[in-house]
Protein backbone atom coordinates (compact mmCIF):
# COMPACT_ATOMS: atom_id res chain seq x y z
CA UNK A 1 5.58 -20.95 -4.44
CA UNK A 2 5.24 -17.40 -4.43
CA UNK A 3 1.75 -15.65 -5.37
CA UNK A 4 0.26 -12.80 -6.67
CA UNK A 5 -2.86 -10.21 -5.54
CA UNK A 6 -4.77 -8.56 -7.84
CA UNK A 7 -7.45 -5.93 -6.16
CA UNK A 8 -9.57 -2.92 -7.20
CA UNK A 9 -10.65 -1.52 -4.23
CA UNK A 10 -13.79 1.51 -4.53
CA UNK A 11 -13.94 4.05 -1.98
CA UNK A 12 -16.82 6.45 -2.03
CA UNK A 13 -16.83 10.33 -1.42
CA UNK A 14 -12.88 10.59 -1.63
CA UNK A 15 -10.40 11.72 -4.84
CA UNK A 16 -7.42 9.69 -6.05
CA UNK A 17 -4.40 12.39 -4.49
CA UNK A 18 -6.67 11.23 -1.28
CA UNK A 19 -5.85 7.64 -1.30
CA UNK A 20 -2.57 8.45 -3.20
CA UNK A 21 -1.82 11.04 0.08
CA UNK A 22 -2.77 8.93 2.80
CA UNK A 23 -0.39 5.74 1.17
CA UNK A 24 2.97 8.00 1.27
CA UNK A 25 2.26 9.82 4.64
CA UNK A 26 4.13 7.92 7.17
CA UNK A 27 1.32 9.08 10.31
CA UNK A 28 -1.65 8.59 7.64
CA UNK A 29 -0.62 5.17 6.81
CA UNK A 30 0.31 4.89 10.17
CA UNK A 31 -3.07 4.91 11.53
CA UNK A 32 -4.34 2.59 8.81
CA UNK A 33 -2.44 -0.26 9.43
CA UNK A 34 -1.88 0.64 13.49
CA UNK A 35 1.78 0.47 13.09
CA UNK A 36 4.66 2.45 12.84
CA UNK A 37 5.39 3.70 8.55
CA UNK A 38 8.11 5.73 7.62
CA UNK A 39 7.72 6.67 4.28
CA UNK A 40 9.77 8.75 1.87
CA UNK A 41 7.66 10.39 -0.85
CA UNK A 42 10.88 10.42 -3.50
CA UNK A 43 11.68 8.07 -6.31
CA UNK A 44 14.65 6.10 -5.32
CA UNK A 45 13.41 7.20 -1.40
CA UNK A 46 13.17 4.11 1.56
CA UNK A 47 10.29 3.41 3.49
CA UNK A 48 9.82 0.77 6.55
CA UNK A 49 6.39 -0.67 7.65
CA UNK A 50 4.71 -2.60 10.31
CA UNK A 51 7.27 -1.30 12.33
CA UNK A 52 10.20 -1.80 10.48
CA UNK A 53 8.87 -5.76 9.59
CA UNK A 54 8.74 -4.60 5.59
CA UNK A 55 11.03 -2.07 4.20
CA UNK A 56 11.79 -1.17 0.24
CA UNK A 57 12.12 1.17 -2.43
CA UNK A 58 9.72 3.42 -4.00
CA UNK A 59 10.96 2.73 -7.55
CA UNK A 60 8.23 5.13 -9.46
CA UNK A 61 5.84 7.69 -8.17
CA UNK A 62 3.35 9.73 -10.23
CA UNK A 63 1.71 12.11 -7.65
CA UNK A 64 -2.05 11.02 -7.39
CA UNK A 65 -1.48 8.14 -9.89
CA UNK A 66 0.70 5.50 -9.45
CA UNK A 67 3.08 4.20 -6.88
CA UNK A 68 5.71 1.13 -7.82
CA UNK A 69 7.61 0.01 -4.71
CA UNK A 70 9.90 -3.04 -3.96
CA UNK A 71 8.74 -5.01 -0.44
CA UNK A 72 10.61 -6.72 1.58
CA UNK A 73 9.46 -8.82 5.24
CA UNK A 74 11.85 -9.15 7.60
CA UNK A 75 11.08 -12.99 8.00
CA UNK A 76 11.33 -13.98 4.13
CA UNK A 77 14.05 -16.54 3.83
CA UNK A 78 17.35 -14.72 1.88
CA UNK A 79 16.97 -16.65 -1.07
CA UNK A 80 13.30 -14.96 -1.56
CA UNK A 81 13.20 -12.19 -3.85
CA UNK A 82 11.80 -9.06 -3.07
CA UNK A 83 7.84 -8.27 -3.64
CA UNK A 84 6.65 -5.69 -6.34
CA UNK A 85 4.05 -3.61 -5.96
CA UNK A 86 2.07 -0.94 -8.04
CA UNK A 87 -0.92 0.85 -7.43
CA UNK A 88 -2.96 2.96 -9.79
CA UNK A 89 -5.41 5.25 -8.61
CA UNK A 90 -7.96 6.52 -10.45
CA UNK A 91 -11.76 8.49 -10.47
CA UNK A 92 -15.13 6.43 -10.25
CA UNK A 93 -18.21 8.33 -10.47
CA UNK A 94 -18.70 8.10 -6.83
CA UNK A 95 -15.03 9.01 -5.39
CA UNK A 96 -11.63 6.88 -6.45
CA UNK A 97 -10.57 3.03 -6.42
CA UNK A 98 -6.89 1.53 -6.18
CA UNK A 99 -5.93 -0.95 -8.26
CA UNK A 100 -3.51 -3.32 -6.97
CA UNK A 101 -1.22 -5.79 -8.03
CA UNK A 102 1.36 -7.43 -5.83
CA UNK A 103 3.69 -9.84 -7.09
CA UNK A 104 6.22 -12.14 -5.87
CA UNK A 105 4.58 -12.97 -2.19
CA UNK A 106 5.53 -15.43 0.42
CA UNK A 107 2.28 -17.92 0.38
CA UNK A 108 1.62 -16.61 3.76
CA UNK A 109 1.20 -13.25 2.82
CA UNK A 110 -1.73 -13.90 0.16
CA UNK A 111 -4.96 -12.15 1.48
CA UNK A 112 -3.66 -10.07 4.14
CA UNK A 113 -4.38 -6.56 1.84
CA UNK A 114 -7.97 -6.95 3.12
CA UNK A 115 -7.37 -7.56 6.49
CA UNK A 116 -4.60 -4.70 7.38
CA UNK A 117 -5.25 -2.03 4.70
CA UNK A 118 -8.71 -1.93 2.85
CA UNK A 119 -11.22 -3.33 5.45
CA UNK A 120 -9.35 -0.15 7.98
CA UNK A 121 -9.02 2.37 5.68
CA UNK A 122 -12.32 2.03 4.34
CA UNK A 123 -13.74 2.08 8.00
CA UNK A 124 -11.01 5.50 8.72
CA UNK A 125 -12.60 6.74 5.59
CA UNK A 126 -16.67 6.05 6.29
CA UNK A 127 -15.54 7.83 10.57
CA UNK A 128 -13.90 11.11 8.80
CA UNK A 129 -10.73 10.10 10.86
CA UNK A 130 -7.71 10.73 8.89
């Protein structure tokens, strides 16, 4: 059965074209995740993750706003659809939050958002790293 995550994720002390920036620069989302990204910043443009493990499509882009992409892991069985993803990010009073939703997940891929991108990036984030 394949599953859905919703998230809205707050970060303090940073804009939206922050977050937006650091998710479609390949060495800035690089060194959230600690693997290799290659990301083009086009509509239409590929990208590969996790060191080539997910690749897709970035299928709408509204600089600072929104990204839409199309996921794919390299160990989905061929019959799986790919994954859609959009995030929105937007201005709190006390920096930016992403909003998340990612449809059309493998079971196994359910809660890993926490684990590989906002539990690091918030930690990049809090050291001044990126």
């Amino acid at each position: 059965m394949l599953k859905t995550v919703q998230h809205t994720v707050e970060f303090k002390n940073v804009s939206p074209q922050e977050l937006f920036d650091i998710f479609m620069d390949s060495k800035k989302h690089s060194q959230i995740i600690g693997a290799k990204v290659e990301m083009s910043r086009k509509e239409g443009g590929k990208f590969s993750a996790f060191n080539g493990f997910v690749t897709g499509e970035n299928l709408r882009i509204v600089p600072g706003r929104l990204i839409v992409q199309s996921w794919r892991g390299n160990i989905w069985n061929k019959e799986d659809l790919d994954s859609l993803l959009i995030l929105f990010f937007e201005k709190t009073s006390q920096g930016a939050q992403i909003q998340l939703v990612h449809t059309g997940l493998p079971p196994q891929f359910d809660e890993r958002w926490k684990e590989l991108y906002w539990e690091p990036l918030k930690k990049i984030l809090s050291d001044k790293k990126l």
